[in-house]
N, C-alpha and C. Protein backbone atom coordinates (compact mmCIF):
# COMPACT_ATOMS: atom_id res chain seq x y z
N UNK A 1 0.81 -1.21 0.00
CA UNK A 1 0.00 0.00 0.00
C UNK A 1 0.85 1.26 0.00
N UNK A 2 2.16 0.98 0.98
CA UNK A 2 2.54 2.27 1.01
C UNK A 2 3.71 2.60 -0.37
N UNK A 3 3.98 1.97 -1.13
CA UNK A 3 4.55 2.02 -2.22
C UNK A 3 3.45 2.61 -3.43
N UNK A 4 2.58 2.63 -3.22
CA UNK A 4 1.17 3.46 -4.20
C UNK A 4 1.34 5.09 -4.04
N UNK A 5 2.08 5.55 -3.04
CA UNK A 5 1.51 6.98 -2.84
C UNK A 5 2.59 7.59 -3.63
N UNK A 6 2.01 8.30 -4.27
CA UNK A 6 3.50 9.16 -5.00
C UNK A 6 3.91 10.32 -3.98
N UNK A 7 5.17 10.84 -4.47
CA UNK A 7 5.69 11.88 -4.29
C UNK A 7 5.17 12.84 -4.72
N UNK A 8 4.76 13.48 -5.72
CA UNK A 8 4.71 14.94 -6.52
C UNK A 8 2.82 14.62 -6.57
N UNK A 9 2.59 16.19 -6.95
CA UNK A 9 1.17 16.51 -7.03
C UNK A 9 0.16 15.52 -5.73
N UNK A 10 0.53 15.58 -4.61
CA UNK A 10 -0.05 15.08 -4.02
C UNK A 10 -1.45 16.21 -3.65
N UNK A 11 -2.13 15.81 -2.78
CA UNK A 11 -3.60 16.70 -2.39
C UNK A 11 -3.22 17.61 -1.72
N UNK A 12 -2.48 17.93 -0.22
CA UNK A 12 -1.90 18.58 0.13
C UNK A 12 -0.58 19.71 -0.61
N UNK A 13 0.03 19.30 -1.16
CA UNK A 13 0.65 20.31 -2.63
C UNK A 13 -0.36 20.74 -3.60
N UNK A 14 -1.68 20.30 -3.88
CA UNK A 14 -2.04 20.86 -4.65
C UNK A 14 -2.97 22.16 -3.83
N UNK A 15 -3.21 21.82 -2.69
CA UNK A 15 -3.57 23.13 -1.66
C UNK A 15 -3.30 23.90 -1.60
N UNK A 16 -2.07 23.74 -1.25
CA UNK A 16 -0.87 25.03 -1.46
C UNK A 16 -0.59 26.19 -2.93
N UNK A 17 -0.65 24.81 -4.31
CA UNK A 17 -0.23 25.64 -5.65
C UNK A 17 -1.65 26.09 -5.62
N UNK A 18 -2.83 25.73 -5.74
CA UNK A 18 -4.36 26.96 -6.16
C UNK A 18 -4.37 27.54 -4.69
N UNK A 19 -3.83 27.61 -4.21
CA UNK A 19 -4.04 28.97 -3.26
C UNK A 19 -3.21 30.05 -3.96
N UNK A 20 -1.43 29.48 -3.77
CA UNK A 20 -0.69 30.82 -4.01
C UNK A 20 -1.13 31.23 -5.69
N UNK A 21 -1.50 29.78 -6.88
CA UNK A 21 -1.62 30.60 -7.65
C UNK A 21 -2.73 32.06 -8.17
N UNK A 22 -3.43 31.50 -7.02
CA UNK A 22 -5.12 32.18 -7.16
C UNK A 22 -4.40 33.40 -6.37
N UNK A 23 -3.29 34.14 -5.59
CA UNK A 23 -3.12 35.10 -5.13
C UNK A 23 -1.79 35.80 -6.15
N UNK A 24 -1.70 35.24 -7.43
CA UNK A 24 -0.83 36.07 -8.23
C UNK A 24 0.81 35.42 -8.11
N UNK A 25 0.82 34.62 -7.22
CA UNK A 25 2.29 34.43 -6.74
C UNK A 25 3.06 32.93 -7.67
N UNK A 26 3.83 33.11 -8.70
CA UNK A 26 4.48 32.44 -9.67
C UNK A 26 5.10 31.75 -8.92
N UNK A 27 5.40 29.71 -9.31
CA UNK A 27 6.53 29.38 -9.03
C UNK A 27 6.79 28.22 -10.29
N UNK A 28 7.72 27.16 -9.71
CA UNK A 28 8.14 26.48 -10.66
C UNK A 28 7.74 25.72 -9.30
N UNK A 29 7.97 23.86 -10.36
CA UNK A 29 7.83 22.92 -9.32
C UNK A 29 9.13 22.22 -9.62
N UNK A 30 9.27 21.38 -8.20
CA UNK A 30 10.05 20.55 -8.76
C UNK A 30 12.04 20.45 -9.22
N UNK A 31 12.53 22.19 -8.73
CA UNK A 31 13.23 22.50 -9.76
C UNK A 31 14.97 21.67 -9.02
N UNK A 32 15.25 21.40 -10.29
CA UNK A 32 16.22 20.25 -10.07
C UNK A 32 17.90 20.82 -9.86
N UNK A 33 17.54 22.31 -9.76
CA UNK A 33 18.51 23.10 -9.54
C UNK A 33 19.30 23.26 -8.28
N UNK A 34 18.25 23.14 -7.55
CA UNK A 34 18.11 23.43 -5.68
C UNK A 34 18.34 22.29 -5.04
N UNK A 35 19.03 21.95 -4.06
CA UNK A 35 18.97 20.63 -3.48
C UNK A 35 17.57 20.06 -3.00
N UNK A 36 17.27 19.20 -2.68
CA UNK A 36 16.06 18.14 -2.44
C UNK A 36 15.04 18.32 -3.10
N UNK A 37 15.16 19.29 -4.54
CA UNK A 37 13.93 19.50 -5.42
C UNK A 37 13.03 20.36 -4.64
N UNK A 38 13.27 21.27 -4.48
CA UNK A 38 11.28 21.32 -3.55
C UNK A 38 10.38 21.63 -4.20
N UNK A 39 9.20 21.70 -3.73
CA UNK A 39 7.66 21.25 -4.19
C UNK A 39 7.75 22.53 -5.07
N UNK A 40 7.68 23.64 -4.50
CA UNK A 40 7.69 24.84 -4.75
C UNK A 40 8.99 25.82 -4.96
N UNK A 41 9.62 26.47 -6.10
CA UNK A 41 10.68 27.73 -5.82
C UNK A 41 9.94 29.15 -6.35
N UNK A 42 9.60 29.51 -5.47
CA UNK A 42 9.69 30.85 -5.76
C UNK A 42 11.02 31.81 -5.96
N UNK A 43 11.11 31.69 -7.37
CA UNK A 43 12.39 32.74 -7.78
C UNK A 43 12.74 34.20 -7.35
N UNK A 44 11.31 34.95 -7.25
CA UNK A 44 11.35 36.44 -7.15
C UNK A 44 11.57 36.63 -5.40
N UNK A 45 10.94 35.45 -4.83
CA UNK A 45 11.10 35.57 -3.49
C UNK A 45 12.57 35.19 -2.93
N UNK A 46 13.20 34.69 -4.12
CA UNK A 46 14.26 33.23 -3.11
C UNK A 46 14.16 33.07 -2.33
N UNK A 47 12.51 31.93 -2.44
CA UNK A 47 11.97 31.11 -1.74
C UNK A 47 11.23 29.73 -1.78
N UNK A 48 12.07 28.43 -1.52
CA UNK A 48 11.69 27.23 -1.21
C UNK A 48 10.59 26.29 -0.63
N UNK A 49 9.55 26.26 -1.22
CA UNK A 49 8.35 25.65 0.09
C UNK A 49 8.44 24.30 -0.23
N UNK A 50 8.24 23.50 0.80
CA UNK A 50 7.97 21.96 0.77
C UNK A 50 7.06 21.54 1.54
N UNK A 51 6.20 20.84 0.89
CA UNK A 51 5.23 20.48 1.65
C UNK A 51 5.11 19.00 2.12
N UNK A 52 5.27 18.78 3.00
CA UNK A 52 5.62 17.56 3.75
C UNK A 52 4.36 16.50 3.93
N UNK A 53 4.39 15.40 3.80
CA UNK A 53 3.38 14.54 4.73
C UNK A 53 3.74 14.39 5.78
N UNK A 54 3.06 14.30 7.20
CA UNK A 54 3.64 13.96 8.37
C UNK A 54 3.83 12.99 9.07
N UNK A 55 3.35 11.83 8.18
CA UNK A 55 4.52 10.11 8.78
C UNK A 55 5.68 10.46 7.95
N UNK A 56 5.63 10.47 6.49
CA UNK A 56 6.84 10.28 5.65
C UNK A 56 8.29 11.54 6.47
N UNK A 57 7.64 12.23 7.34
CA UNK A 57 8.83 13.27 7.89
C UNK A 57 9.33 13.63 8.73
N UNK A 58 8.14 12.66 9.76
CA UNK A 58 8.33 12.60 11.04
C UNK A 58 7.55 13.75 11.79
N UNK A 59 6.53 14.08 11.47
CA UNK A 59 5.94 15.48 12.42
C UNK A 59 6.19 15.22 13.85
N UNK A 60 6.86 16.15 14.20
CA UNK A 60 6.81 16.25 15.98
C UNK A 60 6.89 15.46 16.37
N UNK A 61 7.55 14.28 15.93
CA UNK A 61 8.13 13.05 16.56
C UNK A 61 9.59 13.85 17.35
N UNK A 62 9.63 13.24 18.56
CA UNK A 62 10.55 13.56 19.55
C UNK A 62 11.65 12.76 19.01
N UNK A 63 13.06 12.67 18.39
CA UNK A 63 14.15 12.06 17.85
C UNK A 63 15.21 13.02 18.15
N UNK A 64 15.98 12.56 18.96
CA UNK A 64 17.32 13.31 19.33
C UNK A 64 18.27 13.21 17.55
N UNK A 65 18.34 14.37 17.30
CA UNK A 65 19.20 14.98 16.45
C UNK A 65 20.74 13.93 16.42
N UNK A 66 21.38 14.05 17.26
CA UNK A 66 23.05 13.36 17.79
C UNK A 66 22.82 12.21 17.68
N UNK A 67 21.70 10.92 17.46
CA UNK A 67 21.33 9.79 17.18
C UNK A 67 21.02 9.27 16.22
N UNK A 68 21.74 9.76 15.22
CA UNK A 68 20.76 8.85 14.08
C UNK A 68 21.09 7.41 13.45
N UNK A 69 22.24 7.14 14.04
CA UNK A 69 22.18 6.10 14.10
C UNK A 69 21.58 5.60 15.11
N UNK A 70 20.31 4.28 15.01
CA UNK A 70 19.44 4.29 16.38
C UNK A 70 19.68 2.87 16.72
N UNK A 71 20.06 2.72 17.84
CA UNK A 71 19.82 0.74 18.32
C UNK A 71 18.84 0.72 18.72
N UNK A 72 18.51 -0.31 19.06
CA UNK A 72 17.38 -0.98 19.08
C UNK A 72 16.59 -0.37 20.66
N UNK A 73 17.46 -0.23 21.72
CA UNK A 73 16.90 1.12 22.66
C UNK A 73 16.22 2.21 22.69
N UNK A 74 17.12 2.83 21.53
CA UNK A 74 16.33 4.27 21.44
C UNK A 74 15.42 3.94 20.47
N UNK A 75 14.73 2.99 19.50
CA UNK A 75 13.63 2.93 18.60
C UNK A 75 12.69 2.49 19.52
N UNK A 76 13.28 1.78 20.33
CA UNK A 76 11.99 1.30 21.15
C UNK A 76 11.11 3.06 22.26
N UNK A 77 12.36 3.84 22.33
CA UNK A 77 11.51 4.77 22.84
C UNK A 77 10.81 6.01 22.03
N UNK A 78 11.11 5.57 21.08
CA UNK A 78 10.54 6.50 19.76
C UNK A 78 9.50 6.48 20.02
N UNK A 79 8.45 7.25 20.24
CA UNK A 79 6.85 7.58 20.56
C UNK A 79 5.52 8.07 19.03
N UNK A 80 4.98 7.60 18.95
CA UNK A 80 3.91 8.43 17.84
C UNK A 80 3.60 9.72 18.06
N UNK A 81 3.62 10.39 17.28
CA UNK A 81 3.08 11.78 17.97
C UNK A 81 1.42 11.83 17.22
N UNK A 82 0.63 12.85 17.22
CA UNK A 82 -0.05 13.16 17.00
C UNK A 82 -0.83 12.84 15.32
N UNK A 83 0.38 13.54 14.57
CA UNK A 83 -0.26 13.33 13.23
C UNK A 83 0.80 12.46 12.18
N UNK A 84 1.51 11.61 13.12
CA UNK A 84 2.53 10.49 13.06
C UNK A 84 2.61 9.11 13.30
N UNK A 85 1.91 8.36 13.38
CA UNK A 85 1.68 6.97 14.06
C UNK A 85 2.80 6.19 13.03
N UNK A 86 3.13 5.83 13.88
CA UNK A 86 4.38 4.68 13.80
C UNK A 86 3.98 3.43 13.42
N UNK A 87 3.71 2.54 12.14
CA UNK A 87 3.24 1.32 12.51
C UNK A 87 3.83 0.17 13.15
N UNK A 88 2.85 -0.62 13.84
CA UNK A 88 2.92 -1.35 14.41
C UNK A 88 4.39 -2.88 14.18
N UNK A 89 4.03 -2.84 13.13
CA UNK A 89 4.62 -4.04 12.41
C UNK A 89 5.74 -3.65 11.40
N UNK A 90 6.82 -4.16 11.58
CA UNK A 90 8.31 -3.57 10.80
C UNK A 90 8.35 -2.52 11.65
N UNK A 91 8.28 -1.94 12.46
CA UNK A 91 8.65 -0.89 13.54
C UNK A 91 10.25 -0.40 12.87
N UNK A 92 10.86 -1.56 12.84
CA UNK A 92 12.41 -0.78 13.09
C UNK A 92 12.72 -0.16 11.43
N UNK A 93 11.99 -1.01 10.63
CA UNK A 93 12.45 -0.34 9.66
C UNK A 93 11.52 1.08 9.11
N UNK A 94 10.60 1.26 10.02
CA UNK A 94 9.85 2.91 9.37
C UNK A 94 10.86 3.88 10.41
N UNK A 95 11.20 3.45 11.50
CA UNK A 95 11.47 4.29 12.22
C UNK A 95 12.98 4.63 11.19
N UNK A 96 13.80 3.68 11.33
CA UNK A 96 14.90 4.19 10.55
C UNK A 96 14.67 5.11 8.88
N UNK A 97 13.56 4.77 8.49
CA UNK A 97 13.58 5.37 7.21
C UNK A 97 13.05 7.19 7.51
N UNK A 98 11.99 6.56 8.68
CA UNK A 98 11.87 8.29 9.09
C UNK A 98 12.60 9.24 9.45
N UNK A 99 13.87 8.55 10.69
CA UNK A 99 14.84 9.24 10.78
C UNK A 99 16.24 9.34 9.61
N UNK A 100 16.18 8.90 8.97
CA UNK A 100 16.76 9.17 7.70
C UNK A 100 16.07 10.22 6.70
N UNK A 101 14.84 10.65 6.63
CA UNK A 101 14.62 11.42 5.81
C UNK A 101 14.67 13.42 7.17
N UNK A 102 14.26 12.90 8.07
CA UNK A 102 14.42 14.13 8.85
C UNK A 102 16.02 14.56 8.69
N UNK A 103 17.17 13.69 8.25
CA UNK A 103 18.71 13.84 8.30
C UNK A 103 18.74 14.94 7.20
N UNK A 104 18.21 14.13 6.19
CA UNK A 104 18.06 14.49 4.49
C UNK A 104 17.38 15.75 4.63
N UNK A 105 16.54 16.24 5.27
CA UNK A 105 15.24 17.28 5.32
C UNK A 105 16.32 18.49 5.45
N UNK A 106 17.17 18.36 6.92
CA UNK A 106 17.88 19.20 7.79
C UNK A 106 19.00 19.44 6.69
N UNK A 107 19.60 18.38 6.23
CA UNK A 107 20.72 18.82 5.33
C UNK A 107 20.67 19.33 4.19
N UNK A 108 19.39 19.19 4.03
CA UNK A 108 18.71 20.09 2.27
C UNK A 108 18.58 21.67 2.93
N UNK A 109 18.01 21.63 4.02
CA UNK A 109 17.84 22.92 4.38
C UNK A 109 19.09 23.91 4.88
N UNK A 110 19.83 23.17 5.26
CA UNK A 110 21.17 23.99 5.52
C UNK A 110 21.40 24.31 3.84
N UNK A 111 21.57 23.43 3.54
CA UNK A 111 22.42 23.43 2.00
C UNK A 111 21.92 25.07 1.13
N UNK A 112 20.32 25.03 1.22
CA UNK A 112 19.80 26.13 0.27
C UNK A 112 19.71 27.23 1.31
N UNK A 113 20.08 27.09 2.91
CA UNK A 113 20.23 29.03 3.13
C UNK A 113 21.62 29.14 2.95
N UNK A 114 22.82 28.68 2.55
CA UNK A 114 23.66 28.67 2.11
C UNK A 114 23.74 29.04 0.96
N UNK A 115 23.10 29.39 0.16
CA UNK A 115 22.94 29.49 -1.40
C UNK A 115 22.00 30.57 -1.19
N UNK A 116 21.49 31.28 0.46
CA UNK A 116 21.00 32.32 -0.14
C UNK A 116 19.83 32.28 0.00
N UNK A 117 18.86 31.44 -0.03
CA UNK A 117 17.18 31.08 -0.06
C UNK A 117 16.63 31.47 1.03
N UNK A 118 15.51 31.43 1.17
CA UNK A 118 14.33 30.80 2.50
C UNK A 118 13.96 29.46 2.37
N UNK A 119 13.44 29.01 3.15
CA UNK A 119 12.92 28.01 2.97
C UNK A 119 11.41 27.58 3.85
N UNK A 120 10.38 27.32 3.44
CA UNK A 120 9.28 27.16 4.26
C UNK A 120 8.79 26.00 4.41
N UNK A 121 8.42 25.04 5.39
CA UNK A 121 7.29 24.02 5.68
C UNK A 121 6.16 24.07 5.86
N UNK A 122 5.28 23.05 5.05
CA UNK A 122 3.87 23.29 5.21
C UNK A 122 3.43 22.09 5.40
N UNK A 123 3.00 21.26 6.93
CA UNK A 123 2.73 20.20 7.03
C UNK A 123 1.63 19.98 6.37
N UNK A 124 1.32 18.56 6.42
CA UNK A 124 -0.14 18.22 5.91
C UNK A 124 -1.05 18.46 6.74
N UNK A 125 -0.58 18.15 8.20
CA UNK A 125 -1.77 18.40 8.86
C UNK A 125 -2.40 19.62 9.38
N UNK A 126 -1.45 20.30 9.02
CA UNK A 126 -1.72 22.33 8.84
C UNK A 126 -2.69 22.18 7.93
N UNK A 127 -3.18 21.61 7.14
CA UNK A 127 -4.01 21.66 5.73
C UNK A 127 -4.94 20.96 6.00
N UNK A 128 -5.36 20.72 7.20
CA UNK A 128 -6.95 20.08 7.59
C UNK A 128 -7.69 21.15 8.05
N UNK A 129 -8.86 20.57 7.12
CA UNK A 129 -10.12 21.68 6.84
C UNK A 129 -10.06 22.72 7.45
N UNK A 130 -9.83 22.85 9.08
CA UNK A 130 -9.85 23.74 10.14
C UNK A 130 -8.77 24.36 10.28
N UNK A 131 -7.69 23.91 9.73
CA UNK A 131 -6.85 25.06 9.90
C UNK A 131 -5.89 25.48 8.90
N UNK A 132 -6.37 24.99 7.60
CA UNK A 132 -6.37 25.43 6.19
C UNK A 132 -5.97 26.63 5.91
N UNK A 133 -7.54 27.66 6.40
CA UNK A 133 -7.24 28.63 5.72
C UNK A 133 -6.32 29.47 6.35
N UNK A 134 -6.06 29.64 7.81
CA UNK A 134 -5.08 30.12 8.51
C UNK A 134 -3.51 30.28 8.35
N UNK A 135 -2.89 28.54 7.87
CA UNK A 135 -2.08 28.44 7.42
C UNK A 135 -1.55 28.77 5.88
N UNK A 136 -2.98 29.00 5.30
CA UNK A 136 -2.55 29.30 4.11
C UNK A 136 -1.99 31.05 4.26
N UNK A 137 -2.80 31.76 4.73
CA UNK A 137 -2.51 33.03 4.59
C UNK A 137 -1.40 33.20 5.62
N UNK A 138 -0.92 32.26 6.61
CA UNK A 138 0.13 32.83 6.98
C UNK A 138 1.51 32.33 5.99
N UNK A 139 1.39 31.72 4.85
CA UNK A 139 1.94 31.19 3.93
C UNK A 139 2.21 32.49 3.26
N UNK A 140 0.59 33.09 3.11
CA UNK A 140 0.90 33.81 1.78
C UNK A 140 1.87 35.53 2.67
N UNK A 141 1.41 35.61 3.83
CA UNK A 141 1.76 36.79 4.87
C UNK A 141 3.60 36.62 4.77
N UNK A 142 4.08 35.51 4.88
CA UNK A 142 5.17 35.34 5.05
C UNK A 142 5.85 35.51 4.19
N UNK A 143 5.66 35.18 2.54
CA UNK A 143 6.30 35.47 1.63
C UNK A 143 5.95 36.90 1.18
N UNK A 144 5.09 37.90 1.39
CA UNK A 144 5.27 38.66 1.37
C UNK A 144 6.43 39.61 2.47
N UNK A 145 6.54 38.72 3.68
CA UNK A 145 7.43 39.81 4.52
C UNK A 145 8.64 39.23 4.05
N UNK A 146 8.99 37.79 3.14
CA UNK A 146 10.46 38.01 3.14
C UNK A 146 10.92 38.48 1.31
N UNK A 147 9.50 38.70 0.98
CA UNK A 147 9.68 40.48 -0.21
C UNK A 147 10.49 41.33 0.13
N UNK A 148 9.58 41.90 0.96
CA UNK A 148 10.09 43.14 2.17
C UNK A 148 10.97 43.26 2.47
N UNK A 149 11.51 42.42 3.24
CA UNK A 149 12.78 42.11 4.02
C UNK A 149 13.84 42.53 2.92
N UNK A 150 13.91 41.46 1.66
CA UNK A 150 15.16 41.64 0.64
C UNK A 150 14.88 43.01 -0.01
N UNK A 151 13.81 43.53 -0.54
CA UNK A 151 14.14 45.05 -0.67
C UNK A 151 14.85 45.71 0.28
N UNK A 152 14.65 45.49 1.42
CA UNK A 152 15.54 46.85 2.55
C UNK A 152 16.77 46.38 1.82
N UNK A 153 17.19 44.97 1.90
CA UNK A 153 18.75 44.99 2.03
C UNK A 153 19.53 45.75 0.94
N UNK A 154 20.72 46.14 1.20
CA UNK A 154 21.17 47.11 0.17
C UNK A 154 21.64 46.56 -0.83
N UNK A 155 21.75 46.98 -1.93
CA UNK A 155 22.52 46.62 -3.35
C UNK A 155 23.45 45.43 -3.41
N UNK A 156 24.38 45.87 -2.43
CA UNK A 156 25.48 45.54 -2.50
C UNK A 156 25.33 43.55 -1.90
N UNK A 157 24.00 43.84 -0.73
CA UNK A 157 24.32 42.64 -0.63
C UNK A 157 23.41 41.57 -0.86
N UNK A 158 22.23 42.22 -1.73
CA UNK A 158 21.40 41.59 -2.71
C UNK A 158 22.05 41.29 -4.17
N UNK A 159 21.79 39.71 -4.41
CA UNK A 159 21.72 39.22 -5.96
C UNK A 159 21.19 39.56 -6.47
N UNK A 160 21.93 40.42 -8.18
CA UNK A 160 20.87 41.01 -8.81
C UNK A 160 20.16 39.85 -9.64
N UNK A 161 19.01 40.09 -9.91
CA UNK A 161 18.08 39.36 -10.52
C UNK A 161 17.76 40.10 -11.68
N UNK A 162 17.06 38.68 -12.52
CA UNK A 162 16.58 39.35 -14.00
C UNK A 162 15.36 39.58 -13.58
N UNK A 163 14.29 41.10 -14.31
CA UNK A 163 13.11 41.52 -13.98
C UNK A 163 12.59 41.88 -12.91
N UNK A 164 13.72 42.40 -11.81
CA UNK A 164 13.39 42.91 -10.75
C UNK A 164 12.77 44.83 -10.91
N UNK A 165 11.75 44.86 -10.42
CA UNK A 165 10.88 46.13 -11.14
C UNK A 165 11.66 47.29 -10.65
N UNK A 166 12.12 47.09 -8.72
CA UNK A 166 13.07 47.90 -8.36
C UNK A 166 14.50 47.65 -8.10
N UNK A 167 15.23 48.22 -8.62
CA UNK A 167 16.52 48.51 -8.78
C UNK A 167 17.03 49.74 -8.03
N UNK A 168 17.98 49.79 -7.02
CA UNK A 168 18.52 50.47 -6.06
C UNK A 168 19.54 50.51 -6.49
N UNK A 169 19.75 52.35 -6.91
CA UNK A 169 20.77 52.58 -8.13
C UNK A 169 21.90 53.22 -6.78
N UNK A 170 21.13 54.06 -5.71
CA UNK A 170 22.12 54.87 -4.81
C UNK A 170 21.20 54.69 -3.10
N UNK A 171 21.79 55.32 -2.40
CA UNK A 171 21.70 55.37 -0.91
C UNK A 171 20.20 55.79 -0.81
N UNK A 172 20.11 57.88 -1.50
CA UNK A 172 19.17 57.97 -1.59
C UNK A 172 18.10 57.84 -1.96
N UNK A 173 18.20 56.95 -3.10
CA UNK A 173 16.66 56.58 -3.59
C UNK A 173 16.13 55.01 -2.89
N UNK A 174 17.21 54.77 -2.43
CA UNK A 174 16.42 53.56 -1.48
C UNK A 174 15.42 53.32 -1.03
N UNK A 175 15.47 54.59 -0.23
CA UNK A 175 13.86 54.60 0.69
C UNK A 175 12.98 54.77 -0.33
N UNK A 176 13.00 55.55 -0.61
CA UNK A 176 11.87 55.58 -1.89
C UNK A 176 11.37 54.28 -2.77
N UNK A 177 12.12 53.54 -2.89
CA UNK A 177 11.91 52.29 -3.33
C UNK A 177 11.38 51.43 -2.31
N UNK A 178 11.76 51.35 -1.56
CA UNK A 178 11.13 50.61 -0.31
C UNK A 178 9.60 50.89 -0.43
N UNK A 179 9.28 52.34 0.02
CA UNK A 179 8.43 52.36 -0.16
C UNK A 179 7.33 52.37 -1.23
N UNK A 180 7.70 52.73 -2.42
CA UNK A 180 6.60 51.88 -3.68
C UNK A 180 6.73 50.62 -3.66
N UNK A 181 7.73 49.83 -3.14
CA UNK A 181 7.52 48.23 -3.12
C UNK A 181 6.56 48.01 -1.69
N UNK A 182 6.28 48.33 -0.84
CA UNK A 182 5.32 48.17 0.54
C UNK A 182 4.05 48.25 0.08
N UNK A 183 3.83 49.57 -0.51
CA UNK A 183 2.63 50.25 -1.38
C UNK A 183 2.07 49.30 -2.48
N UNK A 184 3.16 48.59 -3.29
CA UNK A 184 2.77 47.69 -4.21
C UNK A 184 2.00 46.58 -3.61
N UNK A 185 3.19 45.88 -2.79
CA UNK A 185 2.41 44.61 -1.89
C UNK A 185 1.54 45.16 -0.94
N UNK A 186 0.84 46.22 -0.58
CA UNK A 186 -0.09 46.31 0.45
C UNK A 186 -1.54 46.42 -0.70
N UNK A 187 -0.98 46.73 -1.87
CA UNK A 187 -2.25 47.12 -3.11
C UNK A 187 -2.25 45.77 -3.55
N UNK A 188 -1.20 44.74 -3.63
CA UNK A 188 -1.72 43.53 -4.04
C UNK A 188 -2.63 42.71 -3.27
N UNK A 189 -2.31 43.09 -2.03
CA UNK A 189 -3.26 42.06 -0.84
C UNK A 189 -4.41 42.37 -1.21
N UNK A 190 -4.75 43.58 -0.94
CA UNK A 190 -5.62 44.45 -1.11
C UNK A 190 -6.64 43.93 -2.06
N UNK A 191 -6.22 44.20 -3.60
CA UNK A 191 -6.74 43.50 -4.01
C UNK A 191 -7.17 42.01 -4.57
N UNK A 192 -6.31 41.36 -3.87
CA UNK A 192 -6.67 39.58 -3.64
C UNK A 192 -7.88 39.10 -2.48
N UNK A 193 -7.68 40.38 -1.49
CA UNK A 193 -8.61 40.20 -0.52
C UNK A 193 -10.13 40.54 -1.08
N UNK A 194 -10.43 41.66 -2.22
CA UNK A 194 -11.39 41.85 -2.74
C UNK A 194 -12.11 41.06 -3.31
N UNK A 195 -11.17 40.06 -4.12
CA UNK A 195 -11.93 39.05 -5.36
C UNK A 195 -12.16 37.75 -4.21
């Protein structure tokens, strides 16, 4: 059974892409550029989203970091958490595959703020009915503040990008740019919140 579920376009990723695409916000999937592929790159943001299932990743499973190699001790105290159940049967080998992909998760994520990125998680179980829409807009809230954020930074220590609308030619026109980019994204919400 558990060899049926794919990876890509799952229900939970597709939550995520008709939300952000229904709020204007472009990405690519998939892109084979970035370490661990993620679900989502937002280019304009250099920003990474992955959207996780939470057996395949371990949600809030308690696993000491300094252990991953595990004997047979510490699997036995490995606990289910919430939106994680451990099965019953082959125990040792989900647990090891789970803590092997949380290794992989952590080391993808070092790898791309190293290169510069963000990177965001969006469990699955953030994406139940009830707390859907919450998480979505703090999805969409967040990539707008790390917009924000990379406009302040100065020239010098922003990557220039192709089709970036503002360009920070000197000291003083900075602010000024800042602020038609705030103005922009406060008129985009604005009007996403309308339709």
């Amino acid at each position: 059974n558990m060899a049926a579920i794919g990876s890509k376009n799952t229900k939970p990723e597709m939550i995520v892409r008709k939300y952000l695409w229904h709020l204007g916000f472009r990405y690519r999937l998939n892109d084979h550029r970035l370490p661990g592929r993620p679900d989502l790159v937002l280019k304009k943001f250099r920003t990474c989203i992955f959207v996780n299932g939470c057996f395949w990743h371990g949600h809030l499973l308690q696993i000491p970091f300094n252990h991953f190699s595990l004997t047979k001790s510490l699997q036995s105290t490995i606990q289910s958490s919430a939106c994680c159940k451990i099965p019953k049967t082959h125990t040792e080998f989900w647990v090891k595959k789970i803590v092997r992909n949380k290794k992989r998760d952590a080391e993808v994520q070092k790898q791309i703020a190293k290169m510069g990125w963000h990177t965001v998680t969006v469990w699955e179980c953030e994406l139940s009915p009830k707390r859907r829409e919450q998480t979505l807009q703090s999805l969409a809230f967040t990539l707008n503040r790390i917009f924000l954020d990379d406009c302040r930074k100065p020239l010098i220590e922003r990557p220039i990008r192709k089709g970036v609308r503002y360009q920070i030619e000197s000291e003083e026109n900075a602010e000024e740019m800042l602020i038609a980019a705030e103005e922009e994204a406060i008129a985009h919400t604005h009007a996403t919140c309308k339709e």
